[in-house]
N, C-alpha and C. Protein backbone atom coordinates (compact mmCIF):
# COMPACT_ATOMS: atom_id res chain seq x y z
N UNK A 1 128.08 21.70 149.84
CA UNK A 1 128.77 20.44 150.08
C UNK A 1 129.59 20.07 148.85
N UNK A 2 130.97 19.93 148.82
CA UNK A 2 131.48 19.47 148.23
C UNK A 2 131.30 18.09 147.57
N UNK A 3 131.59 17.91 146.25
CA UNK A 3 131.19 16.43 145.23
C UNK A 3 132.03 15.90 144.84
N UNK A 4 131.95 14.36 145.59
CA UNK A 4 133.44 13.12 144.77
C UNK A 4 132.45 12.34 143.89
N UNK A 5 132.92 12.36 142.95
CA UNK A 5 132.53 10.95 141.87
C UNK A 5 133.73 10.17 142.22
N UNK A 6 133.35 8.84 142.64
CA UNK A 6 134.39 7.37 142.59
C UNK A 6 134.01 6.54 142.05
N UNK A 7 135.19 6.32 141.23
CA UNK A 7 135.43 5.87 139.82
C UNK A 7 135.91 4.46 139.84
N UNK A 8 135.13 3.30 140.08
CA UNK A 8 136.10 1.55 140.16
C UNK A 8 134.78 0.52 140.05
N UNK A 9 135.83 -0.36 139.41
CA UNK A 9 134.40 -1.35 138.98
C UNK A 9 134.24 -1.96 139.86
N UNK A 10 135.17 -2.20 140.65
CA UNK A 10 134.67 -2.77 142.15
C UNK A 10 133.51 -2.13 142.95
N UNK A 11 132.24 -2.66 143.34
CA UNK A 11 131.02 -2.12 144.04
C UNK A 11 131.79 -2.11 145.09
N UNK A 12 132.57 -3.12 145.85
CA UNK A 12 132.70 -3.19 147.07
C UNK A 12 133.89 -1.94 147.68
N UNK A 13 134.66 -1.75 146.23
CA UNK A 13 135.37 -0.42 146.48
C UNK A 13 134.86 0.68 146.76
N UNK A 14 133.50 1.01 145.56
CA UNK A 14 132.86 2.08 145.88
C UNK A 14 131.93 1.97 146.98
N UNK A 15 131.36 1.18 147.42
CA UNK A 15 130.69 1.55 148.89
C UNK A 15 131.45 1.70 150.40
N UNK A 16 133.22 1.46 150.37
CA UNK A 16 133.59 1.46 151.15
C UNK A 16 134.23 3.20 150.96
N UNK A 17 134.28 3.49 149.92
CA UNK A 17 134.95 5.13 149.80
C UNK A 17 134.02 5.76 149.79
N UNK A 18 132.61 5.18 149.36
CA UNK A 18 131.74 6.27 149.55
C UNK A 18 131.37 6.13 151.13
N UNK A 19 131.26 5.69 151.99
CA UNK A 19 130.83 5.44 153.67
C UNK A 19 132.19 6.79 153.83
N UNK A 20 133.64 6.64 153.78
CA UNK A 20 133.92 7.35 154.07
C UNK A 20 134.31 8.81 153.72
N UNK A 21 134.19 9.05 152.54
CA UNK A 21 133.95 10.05 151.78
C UNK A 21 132.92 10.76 152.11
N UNK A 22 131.30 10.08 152.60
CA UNK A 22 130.10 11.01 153.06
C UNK A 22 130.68 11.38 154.70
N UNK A 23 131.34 10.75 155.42
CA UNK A 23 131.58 10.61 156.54
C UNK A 23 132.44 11.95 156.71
N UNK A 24 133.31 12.14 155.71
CA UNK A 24 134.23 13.40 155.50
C UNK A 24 133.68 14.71 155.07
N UNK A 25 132.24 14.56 154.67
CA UNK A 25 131.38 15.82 153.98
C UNK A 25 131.28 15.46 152.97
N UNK A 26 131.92 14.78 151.99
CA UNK A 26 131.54 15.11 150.45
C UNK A 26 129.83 14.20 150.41
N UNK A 27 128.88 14.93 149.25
CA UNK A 27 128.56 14.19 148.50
C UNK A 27 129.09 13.13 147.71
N UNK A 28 128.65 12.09 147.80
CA UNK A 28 129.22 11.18 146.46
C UNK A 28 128.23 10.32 145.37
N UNK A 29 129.21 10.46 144.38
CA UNK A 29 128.33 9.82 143.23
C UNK A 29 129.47 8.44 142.81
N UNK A 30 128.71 7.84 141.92
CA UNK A 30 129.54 6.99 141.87
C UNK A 30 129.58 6.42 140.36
N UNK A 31 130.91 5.94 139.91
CA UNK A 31 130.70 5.43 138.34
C UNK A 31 131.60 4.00 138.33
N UNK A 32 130.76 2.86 137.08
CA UNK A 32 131.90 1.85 137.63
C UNK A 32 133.06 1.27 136.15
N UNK A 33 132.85 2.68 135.40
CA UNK A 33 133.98 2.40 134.13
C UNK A 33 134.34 3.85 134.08
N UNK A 34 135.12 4.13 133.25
CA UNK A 34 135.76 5.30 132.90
C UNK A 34 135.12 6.17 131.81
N UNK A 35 133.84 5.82 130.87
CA UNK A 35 133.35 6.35 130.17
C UNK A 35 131.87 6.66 130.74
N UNK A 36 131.60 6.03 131.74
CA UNK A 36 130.26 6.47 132.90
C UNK A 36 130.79 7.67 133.67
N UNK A 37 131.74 7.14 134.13
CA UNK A 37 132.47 8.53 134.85
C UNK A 37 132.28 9.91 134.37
N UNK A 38 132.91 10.12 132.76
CA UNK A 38 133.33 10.90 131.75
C UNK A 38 132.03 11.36 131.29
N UNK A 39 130.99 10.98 131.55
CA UNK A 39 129.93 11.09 131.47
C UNK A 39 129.10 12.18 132.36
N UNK A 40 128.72 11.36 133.65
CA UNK A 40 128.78 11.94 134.51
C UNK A 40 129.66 13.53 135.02
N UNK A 41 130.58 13.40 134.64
CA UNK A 41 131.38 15.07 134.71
C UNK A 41 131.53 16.03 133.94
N UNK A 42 130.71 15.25 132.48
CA UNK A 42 130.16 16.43 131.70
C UNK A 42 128.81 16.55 132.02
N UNK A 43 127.95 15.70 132.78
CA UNK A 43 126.63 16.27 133.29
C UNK A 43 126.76 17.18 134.24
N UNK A 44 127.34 16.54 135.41
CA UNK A 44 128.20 17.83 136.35
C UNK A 44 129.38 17.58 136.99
N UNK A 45 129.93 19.12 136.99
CA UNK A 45 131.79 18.35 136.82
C UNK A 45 131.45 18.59 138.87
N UNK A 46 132.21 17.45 138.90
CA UNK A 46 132.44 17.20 140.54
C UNK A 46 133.61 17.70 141.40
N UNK A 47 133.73 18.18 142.35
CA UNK A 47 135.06 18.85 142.76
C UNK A 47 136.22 18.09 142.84
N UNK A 48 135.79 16.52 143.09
CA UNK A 48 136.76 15.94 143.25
C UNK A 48 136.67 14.17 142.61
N UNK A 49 137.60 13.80 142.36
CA UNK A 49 137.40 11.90 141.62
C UNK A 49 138.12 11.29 142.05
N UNK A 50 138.07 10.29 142.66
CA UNK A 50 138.44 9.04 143.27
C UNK A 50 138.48 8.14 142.19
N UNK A 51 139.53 7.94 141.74
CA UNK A 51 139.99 6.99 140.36
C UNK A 51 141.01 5.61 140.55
N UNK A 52 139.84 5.03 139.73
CA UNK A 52 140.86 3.49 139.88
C UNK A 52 141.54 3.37 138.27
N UNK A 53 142.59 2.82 138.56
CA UNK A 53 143.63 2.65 136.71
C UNK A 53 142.64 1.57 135.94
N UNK A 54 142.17 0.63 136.29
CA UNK A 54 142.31 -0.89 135.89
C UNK A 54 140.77 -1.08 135.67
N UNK A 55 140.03 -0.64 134.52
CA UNK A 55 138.39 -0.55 134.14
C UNK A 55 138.42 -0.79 132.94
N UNK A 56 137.00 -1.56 133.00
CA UNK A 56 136.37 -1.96 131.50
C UNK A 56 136.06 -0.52 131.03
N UNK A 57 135.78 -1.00 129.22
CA UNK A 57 135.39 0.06 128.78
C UNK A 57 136.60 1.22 128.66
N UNK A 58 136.77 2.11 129.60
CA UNK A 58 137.84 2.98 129.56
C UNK A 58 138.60 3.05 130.53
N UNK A 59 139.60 2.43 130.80
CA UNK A 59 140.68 2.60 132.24
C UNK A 59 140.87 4.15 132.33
N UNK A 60 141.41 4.23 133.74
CA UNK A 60 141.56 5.43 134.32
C UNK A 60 142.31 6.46 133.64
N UNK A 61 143.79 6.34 133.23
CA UNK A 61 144.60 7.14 132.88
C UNK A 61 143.52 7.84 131.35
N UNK A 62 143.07 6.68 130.49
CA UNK A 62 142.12 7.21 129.22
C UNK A 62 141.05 8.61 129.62
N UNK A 63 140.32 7.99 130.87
CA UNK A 63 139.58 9.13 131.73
C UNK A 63 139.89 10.00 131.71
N UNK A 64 141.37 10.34 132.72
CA UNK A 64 141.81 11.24 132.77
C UNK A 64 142.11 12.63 131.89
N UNK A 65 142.54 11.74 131.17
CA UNK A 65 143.15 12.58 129.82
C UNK A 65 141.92 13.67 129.10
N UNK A 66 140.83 12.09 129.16
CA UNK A 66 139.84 13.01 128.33
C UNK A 66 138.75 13.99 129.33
N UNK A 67 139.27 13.71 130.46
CA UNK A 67 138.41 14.79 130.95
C UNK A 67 139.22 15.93 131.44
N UNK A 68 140.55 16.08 131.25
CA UNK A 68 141.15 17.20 131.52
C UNK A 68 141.10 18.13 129.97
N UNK A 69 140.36 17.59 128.82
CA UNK A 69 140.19 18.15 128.13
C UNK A 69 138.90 19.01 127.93
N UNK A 70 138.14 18.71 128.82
CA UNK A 70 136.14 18.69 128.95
C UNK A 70 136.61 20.50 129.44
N UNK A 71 135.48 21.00 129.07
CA UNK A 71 135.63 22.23 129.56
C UNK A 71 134.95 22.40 131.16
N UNK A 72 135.94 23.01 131.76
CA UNK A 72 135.85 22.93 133.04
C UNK A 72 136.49 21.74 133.94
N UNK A 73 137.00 20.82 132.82
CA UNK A 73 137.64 19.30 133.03
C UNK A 73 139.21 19.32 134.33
N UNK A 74 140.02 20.48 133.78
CA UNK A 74 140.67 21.12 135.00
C UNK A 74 140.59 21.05 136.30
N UNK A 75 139.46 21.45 136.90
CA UNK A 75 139.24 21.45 137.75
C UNK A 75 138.89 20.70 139.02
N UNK A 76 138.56 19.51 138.79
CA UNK A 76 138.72 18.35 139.62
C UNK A 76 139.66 18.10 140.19
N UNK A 77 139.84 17.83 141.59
CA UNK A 77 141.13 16.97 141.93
C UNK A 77 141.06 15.92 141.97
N UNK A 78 142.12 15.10 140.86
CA UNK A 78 142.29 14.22 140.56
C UNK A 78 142.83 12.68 141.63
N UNK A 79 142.39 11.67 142.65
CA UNK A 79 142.79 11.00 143.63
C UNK A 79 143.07 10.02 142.65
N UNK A 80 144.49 8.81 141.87
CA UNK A 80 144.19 7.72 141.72
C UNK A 80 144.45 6.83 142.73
N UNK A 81 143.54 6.07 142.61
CA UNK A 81 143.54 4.88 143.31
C UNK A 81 143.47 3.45 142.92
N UNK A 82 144.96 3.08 143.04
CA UNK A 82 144.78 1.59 142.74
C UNK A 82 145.94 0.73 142.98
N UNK A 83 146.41 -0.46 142.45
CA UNK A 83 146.90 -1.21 143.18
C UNK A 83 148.29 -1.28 142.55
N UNK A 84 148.70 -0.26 141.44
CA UNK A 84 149.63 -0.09 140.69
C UNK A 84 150.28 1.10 141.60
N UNK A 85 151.77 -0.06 142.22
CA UNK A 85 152.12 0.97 143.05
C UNK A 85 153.58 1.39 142.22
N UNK A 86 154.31 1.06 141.25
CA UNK A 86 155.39 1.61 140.70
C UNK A 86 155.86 2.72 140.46
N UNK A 87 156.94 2.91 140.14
CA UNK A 87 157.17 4.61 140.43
C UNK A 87 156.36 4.81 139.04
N UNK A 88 157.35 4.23 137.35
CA UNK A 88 156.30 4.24 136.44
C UNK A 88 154.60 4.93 136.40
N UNK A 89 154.14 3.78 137.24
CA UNK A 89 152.49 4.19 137.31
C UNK A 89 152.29 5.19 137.48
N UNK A 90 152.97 5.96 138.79
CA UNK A 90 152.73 6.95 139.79
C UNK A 90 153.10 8.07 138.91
N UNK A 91 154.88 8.23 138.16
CA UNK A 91 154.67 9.11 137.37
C UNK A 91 153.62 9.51 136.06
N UNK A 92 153.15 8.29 135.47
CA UNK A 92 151.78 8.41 134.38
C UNK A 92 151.21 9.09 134.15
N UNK A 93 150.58 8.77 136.37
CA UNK A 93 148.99 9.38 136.74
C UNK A 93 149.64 10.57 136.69
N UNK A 94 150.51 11.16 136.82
CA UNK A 94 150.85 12.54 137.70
C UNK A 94 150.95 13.49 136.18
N UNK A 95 151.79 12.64 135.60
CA UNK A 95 151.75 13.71 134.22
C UNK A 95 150.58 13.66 133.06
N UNK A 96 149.39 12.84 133.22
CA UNK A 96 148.63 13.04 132.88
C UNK A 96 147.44 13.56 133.22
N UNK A 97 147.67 14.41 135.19
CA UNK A 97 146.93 15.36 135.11
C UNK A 97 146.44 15.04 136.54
N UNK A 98 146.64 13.49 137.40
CA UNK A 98 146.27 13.26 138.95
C UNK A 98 146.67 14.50 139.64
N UNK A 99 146.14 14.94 140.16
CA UNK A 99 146.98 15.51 142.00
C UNK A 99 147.19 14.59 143.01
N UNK A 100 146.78 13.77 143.30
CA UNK A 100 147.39 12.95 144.13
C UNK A 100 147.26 11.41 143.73
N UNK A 101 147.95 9.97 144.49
CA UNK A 101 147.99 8.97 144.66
C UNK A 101 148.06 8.18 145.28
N UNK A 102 146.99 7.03 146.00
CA UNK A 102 147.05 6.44 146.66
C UNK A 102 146.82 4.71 146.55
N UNK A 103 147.23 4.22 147.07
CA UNK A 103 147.17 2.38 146.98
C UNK A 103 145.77 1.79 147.85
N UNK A 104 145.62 1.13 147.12
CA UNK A 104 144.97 -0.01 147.71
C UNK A 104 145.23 -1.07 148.44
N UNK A 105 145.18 -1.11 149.73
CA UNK A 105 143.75 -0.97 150.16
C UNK A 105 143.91 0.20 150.81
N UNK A 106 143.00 0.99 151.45
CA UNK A 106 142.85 2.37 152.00
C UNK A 106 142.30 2.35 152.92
N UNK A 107 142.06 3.43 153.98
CA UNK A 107 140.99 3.30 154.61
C UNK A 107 141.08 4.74 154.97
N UNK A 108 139.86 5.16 156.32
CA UNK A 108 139.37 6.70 156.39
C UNK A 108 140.89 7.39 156.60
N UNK A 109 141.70 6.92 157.18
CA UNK A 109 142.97 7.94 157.58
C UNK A 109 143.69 8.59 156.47
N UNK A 110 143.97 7.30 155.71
CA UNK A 110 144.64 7.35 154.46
C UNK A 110 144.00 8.70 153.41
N UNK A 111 142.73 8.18 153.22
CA UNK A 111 141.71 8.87 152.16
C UNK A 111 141.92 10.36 153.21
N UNK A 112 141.26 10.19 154.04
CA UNK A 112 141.38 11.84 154.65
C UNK A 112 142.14 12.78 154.71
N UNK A 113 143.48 11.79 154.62
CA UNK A 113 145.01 12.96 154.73
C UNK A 113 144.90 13.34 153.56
N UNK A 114 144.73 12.43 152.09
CA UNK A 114 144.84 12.59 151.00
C UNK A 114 143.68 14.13 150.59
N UNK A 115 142.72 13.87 150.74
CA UNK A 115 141.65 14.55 150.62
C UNK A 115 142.14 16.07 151.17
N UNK A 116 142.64 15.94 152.90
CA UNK A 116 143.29 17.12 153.08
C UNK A 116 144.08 18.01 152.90
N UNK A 117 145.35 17.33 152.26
CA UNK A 117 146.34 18.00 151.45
C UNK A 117 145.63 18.26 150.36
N UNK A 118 145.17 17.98 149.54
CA UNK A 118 144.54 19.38 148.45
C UNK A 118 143.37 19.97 148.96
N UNK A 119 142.89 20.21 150.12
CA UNK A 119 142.68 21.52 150.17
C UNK A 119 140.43 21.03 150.20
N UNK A 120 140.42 19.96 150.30
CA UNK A 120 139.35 19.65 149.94
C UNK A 120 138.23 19.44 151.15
N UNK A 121 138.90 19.20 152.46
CA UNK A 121 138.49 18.65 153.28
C UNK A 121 138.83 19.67 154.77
């Protein structure tokens, strides 16, 4: 079974991506800052992360960065998710290492197509 860690300080975010994320197959774990996360994926790196920009402690793009440096850090596909819809933002996430991007609010269709185009689902 494939593994999402989702990444937002919102609880109510993460129990609504995780309902559909298990619903899709993945396992999920869940983190609600960017240095729990970063944590977590050097305990075990997960196939895939559901990332929000906008966290205490360490916002997303910081995450990113430092876990595309983690060995084995590569390998994740990177989902951000959040409410920063600018082109700006979008290019950020992308050159700092996302594979994909999606807005908030979401729901199973959205997440699923996303999930499907890389190959995950």
């Amino acid at each position: 079974m494939k593994k999402c860690l989702v990444v937002d300080d919102s609880s109510v975010i993460r129990k609504v991506a995780r309902r559909i994320l298990e619903d899709i197959g993945f396992e999920v774990t869940e983190a609600e800052d960017g240095q729990k996360a970063l944590d977590a994926c050097i305990a075990s790196m997960p196939d895939a992360v559901l990332l929000d920009w906008n966290m205490p402690v360490m916002d997303g793009l910081e995450f990113l960065g430092r876990l595309r440096e983690e060995h084995g850090g590569d390998e994740p596909v990177v989902v951000f998710c959040t409410t920063e819809n600018d082109v700006a933002h979008i290019t950020k996430a992308i050159r700092a290492g996302a594979n994909e991007y999606i807005m908030k609010p979401f729901d199973r269709e959205i997440l699923s197509a996303k999930f499907q185009e890389v190959g995950l689902v």
